[in-house]
PDB file of N, CA and C in Angstrom:
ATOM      1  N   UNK A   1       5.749  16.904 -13.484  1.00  0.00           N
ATOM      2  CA  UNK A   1       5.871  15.956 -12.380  1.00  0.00           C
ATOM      3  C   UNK A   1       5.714  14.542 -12.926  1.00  0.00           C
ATOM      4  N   UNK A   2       6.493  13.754 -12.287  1.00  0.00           N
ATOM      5  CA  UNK A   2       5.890  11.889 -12.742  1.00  0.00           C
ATOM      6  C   UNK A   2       6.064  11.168 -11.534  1.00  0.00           C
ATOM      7  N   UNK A   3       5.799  10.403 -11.635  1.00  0.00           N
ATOM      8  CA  UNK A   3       5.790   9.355 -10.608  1.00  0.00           C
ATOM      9  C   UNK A   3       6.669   8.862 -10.476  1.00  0.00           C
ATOM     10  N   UNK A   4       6.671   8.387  -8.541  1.00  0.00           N
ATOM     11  CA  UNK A   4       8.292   7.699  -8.242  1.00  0.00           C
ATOM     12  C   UNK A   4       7.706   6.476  -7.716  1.00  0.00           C
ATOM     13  N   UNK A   5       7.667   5.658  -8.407  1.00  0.00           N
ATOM     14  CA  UNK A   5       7.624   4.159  -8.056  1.00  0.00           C
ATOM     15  C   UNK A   5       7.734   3.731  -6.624  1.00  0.00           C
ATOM     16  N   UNK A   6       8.642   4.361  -6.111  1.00  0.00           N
ATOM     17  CA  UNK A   6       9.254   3.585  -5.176  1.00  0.00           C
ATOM     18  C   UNK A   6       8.836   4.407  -3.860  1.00  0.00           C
ATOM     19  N   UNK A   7       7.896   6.000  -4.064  1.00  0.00           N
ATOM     20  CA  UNK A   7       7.163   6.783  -3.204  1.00  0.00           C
ATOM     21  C   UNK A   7       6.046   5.855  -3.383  1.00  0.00           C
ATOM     22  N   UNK A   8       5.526   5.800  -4.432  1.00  0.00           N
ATOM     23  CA  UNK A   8       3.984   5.139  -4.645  1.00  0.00           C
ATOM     24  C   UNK A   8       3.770   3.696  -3.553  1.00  0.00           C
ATOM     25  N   UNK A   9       5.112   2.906  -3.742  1.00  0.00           N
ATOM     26  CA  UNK A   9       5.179   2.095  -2.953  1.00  0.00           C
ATOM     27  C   UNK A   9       5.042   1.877  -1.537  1.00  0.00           C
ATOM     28  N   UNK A  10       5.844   3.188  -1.193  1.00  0.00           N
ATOM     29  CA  UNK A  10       5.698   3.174   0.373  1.00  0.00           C
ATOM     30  C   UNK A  10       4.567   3.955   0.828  1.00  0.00           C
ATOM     31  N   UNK A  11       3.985   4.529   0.324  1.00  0.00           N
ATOM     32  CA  UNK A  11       2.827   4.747   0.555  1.00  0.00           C
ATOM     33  C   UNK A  11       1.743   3.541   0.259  1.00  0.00           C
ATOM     34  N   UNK A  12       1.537   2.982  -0.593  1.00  0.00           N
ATOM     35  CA  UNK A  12       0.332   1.846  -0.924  1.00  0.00           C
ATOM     36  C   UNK A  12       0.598   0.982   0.595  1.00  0.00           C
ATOM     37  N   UNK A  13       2.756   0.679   0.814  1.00  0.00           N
ATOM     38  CA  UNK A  13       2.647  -0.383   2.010  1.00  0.00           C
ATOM     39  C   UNK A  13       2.474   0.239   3.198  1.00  0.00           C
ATOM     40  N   UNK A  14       2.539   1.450   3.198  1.00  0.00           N
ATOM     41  CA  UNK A  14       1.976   1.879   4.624  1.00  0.00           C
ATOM     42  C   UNK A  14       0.353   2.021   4.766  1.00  0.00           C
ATOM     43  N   UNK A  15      -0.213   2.246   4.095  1.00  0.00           N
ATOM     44  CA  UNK A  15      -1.717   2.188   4.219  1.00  0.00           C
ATOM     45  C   UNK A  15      -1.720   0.471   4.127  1.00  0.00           C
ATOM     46  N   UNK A  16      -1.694   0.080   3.620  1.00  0.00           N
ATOM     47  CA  UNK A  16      -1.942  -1.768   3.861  1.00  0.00           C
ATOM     48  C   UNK A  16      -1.189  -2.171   4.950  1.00  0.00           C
ATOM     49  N   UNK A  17      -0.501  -1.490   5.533  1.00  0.00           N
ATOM     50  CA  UNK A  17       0.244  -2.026   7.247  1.00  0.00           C
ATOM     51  C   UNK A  17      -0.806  -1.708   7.792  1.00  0.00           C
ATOM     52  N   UNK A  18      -1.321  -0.247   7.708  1.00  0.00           N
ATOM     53  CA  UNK A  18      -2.807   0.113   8.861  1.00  0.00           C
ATOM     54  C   UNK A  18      -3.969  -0.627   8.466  1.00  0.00           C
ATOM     55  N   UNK A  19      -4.075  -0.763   7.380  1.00  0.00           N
ATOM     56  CA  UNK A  19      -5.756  -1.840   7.326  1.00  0.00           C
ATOM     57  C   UNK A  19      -5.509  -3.104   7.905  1.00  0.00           C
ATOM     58  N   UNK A  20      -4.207  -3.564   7.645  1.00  0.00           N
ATOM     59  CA  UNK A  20      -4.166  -5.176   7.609  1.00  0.00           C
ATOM     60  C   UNK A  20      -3.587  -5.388   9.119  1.00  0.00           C
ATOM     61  N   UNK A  21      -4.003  -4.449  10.104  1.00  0.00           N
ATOM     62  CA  UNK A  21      -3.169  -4.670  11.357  1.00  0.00           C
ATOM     63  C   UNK A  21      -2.432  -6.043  12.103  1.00  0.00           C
ATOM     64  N   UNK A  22      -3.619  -6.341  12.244  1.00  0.00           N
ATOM     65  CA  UNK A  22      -4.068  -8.076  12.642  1.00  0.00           C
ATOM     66  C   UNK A  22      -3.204  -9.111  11.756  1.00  0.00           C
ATOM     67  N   UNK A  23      -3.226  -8.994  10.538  1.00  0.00           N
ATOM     68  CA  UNK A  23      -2.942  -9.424   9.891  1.00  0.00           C
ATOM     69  C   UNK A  23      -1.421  -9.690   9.370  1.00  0.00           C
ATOM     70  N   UNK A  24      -1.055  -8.353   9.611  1.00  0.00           N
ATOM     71  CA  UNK A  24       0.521  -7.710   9.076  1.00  0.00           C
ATOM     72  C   UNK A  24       1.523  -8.832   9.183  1.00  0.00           C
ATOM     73  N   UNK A  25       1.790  -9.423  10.256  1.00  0.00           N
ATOM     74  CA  UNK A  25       2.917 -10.491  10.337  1.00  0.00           C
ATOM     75  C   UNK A  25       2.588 -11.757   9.425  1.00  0.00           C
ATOM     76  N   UNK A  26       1.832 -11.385   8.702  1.00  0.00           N
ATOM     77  CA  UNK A  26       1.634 -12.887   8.014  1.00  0.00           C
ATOM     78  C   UNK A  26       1.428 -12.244   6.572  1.00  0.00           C
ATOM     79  N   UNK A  27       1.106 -10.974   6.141  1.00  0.00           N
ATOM     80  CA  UNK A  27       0.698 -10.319   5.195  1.00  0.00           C
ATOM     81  C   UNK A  27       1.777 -10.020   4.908  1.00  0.00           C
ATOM     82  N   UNK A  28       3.157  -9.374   5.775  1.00  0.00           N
ATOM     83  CA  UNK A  28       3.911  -8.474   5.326  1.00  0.00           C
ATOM     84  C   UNK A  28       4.484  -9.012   4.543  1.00  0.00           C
ATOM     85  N   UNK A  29       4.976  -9.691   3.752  1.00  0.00           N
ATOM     86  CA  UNK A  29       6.239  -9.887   2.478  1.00  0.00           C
ATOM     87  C   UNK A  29       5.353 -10.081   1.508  1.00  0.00           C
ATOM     88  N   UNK A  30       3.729 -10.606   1.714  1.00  0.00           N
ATOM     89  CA  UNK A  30       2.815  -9.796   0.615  1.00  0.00           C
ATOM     90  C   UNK A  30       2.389  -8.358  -0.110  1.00  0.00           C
ATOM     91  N   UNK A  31       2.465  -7.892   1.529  1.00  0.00           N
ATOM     92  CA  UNK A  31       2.270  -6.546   1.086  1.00  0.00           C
ATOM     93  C   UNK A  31       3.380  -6.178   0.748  1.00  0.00           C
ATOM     94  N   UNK A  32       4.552  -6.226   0.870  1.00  0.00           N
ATOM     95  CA  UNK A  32       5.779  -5.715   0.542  1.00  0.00           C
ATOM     96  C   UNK A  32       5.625  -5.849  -1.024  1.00  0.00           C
ATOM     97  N   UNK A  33       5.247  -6.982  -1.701  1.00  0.00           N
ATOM     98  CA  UNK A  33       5.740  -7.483  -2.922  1.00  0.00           C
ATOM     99  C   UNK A  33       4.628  -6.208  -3.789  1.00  0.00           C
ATOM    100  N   UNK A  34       3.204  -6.913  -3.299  1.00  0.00           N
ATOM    101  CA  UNK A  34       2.299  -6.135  -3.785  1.00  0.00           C
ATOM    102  C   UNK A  34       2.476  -4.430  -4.104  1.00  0.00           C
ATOM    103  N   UNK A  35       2.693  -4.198  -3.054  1.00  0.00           N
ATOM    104  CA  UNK A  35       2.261  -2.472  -3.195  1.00  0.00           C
ATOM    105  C   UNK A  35       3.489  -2.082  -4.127  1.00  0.00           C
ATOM    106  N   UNK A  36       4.688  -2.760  -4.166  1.00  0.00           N
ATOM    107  CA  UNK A  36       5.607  -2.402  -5.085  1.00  0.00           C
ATOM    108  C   UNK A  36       4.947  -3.021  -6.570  1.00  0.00           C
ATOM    109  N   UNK A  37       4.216  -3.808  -6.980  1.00  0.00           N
ATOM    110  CA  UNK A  37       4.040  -3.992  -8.205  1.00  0.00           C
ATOM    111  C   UNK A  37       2.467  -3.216  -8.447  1.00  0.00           C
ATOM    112  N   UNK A  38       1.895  -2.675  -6.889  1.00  0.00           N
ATOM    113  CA  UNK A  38       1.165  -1.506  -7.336  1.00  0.00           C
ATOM    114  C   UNK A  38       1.619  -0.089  -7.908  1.00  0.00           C
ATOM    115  N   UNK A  39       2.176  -0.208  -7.384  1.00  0.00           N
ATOM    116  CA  UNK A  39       3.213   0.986  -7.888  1.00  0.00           C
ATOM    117  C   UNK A  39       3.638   1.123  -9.131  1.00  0.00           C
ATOM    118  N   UNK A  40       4.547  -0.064  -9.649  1.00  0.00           N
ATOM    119  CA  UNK A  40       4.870  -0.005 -10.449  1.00  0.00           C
ATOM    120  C   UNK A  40       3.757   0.355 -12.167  1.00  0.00           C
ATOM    121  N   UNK A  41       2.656  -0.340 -11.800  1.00  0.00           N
ATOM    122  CA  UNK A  41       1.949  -0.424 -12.438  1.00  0.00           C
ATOM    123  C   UNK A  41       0.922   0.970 -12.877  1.00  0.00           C
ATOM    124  N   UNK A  42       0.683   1.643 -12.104  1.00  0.00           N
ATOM    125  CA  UNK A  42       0.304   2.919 -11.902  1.00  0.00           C
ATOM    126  C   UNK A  42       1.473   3.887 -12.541  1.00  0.00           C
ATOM    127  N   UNK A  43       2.945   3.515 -12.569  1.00  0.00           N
ATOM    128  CA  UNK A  43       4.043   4.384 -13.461  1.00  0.00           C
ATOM    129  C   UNK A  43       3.462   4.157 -14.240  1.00  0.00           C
ATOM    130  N   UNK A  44       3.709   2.618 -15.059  1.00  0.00           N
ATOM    131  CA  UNK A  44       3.265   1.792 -16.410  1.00  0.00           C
ATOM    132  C   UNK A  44       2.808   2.865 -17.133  1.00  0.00           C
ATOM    133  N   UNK A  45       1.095   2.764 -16.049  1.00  0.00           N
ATOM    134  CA  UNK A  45      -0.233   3.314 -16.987  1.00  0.00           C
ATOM    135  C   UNK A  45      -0.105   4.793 -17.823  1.00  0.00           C
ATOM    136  N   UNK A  46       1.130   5.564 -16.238  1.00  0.00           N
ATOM    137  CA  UNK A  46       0.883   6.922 -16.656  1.00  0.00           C
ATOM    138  C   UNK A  46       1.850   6.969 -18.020  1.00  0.00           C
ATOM    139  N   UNK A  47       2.872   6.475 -17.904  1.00  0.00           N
ATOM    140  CA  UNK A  47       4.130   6.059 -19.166  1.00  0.00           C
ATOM    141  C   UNK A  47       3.300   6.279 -20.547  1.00  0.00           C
ATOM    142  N   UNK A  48       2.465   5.190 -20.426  1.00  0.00           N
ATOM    143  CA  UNK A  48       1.686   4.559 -21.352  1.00  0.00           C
ATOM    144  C   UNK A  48       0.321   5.401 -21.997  1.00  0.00           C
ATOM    145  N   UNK A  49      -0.258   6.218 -20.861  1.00  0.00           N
ATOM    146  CA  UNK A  49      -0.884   7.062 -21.365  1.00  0.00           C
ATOM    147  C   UNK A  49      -0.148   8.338 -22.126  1.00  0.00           C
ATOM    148  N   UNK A  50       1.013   9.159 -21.572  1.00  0.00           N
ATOM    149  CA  UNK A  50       1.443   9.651 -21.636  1.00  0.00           C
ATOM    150  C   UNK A  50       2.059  10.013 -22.925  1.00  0.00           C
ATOM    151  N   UNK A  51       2.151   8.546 -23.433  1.00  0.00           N
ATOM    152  CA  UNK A  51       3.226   8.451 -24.513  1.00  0.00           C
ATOM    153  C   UNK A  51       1.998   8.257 -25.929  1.00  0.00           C
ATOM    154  N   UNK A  52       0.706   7.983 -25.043  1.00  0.00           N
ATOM    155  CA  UNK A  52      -0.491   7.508 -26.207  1.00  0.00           C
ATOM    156  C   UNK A  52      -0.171   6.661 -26.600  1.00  0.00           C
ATOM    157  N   UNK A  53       0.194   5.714 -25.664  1.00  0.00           N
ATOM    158  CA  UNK A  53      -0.165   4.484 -26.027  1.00  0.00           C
ATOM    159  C   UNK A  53      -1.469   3.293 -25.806  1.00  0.00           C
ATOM    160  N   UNK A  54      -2.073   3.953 -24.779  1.00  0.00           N
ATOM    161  CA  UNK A  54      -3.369   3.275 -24.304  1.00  0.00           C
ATOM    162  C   UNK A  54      -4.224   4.689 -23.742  1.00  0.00           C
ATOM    163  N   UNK A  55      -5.695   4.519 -23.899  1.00  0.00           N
ATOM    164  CA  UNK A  55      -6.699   4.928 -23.625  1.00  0.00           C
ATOM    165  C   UNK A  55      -6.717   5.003 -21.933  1.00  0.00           C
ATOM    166  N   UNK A  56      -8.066   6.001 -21.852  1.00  0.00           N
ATOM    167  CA  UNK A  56      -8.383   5.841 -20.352  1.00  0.00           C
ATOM    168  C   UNK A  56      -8.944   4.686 -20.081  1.00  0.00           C
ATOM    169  N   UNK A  57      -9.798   4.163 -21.306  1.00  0.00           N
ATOM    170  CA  UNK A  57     -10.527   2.523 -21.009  1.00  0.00           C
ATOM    171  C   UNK A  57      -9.440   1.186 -20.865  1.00  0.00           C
ATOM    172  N   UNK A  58      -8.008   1.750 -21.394  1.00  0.00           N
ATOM    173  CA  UNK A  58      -7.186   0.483 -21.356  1.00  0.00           C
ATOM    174  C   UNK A  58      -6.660   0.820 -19.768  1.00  0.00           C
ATOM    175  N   UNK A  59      -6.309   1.727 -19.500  1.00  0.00           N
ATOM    176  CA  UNK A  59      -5.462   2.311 -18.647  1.00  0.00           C
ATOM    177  C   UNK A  59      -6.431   1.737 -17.351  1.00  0.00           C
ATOM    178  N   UNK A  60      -7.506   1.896 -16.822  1.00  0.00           N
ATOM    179  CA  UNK A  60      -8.813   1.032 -16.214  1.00  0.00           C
ATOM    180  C   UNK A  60      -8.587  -0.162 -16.629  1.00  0.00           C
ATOM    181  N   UNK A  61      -8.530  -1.021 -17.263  1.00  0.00           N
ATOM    182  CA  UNK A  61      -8.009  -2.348 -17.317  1.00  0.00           C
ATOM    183  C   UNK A  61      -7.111  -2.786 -17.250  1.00  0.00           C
ATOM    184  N   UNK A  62      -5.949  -1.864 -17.288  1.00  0.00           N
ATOM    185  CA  UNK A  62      -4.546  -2.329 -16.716  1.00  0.00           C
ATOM    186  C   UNK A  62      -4.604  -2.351 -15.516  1.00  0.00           C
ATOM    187  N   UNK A  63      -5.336  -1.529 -14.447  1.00  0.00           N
ATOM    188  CA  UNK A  63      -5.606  -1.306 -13.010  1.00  0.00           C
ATOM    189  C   UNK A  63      -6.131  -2.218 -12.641  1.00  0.00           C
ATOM    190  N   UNK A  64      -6.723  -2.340 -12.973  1.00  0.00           N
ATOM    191  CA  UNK A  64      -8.276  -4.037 -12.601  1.00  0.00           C
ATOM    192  C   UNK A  64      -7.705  -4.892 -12.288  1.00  0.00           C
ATOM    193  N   UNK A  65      -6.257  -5.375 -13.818  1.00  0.00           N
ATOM    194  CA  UNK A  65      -6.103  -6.750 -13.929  1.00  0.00           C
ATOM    195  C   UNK A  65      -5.077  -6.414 -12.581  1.00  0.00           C
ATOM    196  N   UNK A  66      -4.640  -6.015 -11.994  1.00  0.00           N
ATOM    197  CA  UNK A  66      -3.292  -6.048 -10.841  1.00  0.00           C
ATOM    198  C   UNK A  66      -4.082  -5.767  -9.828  1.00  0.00           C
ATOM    199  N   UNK A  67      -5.200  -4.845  -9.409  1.00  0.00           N
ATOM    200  CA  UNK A  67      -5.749  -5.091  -8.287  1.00  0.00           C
ATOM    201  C   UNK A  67      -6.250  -6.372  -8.098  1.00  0.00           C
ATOM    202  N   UNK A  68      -6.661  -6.825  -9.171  1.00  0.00           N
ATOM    203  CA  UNK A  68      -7.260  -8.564  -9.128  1.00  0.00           C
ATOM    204  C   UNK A  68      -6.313  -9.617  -8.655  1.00  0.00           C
ATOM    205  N   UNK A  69      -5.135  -9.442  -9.451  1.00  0.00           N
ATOM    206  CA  UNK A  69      -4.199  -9.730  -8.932  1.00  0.00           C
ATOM    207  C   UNK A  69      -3.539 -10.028  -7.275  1.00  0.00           C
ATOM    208  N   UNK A  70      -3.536  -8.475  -6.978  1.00  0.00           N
ATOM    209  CA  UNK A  70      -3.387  -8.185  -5.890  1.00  0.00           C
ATOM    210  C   UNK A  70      -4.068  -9.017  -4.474  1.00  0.00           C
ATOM    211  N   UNK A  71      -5.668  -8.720  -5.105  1.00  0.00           N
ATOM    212  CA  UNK A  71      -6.836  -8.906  -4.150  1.00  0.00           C
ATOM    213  C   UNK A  71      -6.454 -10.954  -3.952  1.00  0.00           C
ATOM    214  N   UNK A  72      -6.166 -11.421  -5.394  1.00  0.00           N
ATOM    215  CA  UNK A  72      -5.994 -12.975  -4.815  1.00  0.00           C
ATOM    216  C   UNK A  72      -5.131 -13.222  -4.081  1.00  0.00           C
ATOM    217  N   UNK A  73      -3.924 -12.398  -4.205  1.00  0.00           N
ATOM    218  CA  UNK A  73      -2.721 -13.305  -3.373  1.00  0.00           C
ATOM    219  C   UNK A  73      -2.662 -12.875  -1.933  1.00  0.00           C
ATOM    220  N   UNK A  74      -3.656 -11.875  -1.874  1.00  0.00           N
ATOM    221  CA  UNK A  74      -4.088 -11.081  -0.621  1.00  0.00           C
ATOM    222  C   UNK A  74      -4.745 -12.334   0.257  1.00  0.00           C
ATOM    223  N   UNK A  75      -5.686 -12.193  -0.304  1.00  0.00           N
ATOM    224  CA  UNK A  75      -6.354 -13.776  -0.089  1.00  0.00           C
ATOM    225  C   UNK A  75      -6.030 -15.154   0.584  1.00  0.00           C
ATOM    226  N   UNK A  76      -4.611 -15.612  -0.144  1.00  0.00           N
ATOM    227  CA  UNK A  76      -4.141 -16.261   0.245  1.00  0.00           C
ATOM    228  C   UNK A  76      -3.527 -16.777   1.700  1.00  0.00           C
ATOM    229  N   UNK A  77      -3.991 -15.338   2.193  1.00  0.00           N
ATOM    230  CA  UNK A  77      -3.550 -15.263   3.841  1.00  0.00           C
ATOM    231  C   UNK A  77      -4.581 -15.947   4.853  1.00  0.00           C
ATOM    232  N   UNK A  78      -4.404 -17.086   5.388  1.00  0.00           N
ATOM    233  CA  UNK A  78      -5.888 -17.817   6.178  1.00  0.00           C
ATOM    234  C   UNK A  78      -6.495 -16.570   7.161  1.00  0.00           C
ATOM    235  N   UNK A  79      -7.285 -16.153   6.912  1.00  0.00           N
ATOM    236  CA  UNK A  79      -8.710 -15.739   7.093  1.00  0.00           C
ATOM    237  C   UNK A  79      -8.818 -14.302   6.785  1.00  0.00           C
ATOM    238  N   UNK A  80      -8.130 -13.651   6.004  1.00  0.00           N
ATOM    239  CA  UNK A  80      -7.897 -12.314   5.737  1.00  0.00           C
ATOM    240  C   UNK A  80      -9.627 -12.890   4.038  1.00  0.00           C
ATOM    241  N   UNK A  81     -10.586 -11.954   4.281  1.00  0.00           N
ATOM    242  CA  UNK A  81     -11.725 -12.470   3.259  1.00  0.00           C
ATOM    243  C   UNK A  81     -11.435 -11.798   2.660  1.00  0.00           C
ATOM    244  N   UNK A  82     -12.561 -11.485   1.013  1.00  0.00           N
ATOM    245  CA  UNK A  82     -12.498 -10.431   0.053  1.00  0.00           C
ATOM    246  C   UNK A  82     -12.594  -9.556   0.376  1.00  0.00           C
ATOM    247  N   UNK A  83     -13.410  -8.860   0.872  1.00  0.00           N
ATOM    248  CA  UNK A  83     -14.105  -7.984   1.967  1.00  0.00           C
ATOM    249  C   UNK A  83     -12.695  -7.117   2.361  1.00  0.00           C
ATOM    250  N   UNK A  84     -12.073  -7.594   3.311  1.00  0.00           N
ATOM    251  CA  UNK A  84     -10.867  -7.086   3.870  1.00  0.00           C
ATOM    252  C   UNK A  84      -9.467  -7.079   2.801  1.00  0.00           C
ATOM    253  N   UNK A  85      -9.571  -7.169   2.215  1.00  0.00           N
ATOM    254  CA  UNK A  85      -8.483  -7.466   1.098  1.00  0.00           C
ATOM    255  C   UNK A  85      -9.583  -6.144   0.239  1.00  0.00           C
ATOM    256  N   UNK A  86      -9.822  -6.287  -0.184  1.00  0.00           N
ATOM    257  CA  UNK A  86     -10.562  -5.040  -0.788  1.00  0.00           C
ATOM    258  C   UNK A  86     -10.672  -3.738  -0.467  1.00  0.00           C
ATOM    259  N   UNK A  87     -11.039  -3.570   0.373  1.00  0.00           N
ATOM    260  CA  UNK A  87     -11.062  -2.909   1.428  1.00  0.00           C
ATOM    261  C   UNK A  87      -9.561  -2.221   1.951  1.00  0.00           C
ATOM    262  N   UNK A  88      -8.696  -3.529   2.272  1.00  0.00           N
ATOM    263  CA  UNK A  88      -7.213  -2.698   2.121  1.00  0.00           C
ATOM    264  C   UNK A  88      -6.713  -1.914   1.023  1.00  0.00           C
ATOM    265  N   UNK A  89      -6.832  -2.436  -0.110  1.00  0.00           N
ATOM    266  CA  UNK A  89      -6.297  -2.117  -1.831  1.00  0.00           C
ATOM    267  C   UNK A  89      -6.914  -0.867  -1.638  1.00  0.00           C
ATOM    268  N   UNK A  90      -8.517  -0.512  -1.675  1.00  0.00           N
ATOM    269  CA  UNK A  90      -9.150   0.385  -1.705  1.00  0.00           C
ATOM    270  C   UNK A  90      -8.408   1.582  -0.996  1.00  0.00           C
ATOM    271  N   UNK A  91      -8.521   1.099   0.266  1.00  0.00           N
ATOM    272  CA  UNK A  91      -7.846   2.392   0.777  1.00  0.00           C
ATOM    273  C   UNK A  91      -6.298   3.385   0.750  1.00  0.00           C
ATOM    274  N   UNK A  92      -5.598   1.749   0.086  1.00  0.00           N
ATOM    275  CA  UNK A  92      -3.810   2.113  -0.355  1.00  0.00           C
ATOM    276  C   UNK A  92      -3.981   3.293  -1.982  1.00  0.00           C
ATOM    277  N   UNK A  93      -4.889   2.719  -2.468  1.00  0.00           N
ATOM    278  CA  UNK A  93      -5.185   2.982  -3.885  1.00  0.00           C
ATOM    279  C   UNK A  93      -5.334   5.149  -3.855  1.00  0.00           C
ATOM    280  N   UNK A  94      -6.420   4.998  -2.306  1.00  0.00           N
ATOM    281  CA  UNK A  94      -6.973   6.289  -2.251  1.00  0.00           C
ATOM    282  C   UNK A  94      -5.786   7.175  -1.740  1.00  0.00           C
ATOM    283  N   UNK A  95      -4.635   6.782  -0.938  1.00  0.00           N
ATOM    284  CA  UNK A  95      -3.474   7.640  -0.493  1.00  0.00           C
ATOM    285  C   UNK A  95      -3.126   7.939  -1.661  1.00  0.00           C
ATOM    286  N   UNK A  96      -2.992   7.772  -2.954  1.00  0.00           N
ATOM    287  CA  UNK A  96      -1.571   8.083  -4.297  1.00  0.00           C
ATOM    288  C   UNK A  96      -2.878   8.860  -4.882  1.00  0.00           C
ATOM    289  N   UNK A  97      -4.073   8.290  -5.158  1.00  0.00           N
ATOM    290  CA  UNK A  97      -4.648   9.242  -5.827  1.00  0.00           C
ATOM    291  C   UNK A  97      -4.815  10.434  -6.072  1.00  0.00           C
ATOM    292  N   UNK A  98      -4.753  10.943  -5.422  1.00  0.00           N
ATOM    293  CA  UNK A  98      -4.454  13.149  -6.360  1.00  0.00           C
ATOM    294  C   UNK A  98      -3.040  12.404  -6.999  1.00  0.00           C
ATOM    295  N   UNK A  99      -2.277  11.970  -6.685  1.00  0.00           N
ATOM    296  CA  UNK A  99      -1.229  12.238  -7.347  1.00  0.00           C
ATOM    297  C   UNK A  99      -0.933  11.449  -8.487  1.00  0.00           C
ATOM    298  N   UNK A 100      -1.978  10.531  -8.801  1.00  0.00           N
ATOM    299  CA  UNK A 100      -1.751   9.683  -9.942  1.00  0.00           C
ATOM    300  C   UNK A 100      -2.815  10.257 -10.697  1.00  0.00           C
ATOM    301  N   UNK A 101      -3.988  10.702 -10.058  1.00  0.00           N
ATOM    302  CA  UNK A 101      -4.829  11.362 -11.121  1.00  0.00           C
ATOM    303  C   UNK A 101      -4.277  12.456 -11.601  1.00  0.00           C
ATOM    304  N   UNK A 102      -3.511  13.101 -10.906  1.00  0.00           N
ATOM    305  CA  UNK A 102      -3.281  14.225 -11.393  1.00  0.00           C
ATOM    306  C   UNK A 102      -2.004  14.139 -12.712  1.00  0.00           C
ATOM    307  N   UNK A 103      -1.722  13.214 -12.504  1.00  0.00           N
ATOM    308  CA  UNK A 103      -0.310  13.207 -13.469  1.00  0.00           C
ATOM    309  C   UNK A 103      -0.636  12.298 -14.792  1.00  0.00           C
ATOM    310  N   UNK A 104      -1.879  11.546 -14.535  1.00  0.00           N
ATOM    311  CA  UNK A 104      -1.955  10.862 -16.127  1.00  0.00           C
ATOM    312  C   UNK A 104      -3.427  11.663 -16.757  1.00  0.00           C
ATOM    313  N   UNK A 105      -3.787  12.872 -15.985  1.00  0.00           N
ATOM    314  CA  UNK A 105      -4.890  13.494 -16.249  1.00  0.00           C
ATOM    315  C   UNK A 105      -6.181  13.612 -16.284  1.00  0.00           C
ATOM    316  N   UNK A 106      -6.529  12.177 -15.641  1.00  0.00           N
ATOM    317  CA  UNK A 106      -7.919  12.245 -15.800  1.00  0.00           C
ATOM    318  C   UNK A 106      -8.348  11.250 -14.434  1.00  0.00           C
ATOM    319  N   UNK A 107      -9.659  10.613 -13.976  1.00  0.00           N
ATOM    320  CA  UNK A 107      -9.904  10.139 -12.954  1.00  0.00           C
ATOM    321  C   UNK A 107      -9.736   8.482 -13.096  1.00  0.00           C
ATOM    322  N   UNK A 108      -8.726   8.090 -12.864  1.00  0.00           N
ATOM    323  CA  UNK A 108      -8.181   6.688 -12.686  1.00  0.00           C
ATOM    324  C   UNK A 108      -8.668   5.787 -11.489  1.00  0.00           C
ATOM    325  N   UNK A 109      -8.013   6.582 -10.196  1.00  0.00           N
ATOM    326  CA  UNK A 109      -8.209   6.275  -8.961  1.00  0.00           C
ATOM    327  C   UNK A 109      -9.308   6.989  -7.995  1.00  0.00           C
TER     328      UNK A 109
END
């Protein structure tokens, strides 16, 4: 099995449509952008592990730096806090998980 980018996606943006309810009309072409370069990034890792090219400790820091990512431009939305931006990621992150843990082998997400 591997990952489909573009499943990962619509799943990360449908869980960030339900957290960010309130929010959504002003979020959405964020979240749109985001959850697709969540996605993408989560292929990356598994690619990358896969191929032995990075560790589970790099593979955790490839995640970090794009949720960080993520979490600022999240941010950027007037009054959406860390808190709630966190909190969204968190929960988009937890929909793919069996299926990203399961495919780069070990506990990522």
């Amino acid at each position: 099995m591997s990952l489909d980018a573009v499943k990962l996606g619509k799943d990360i943006l449908a869980v960030l449509n339900g957290s960010l309810t309130e929010k959504w009309p002003d979020v959405k072409d964020y979240g749109e952008a985001e959850a697709k370069k969540l996605a993408q990034t989560l292929v990356m890792i598994a690619t990358l592990k896969a191929t032995g090219k990075i560790n589970q400790e790099q593979a955790k820091l490839h995640l970090e730096m794009q949720k960080n990512a993520t979490r600022m431009v999240l941010m950027t939305i007037e009054g959406l806090g860390v808190l709630s931006a966190e909190a969204a990621i968190n929960s988009a992150l937890s929909a793919v998980k069996d299926n990203v843990n399961t495919e780069i082998g070990f506990t990522l997400l």
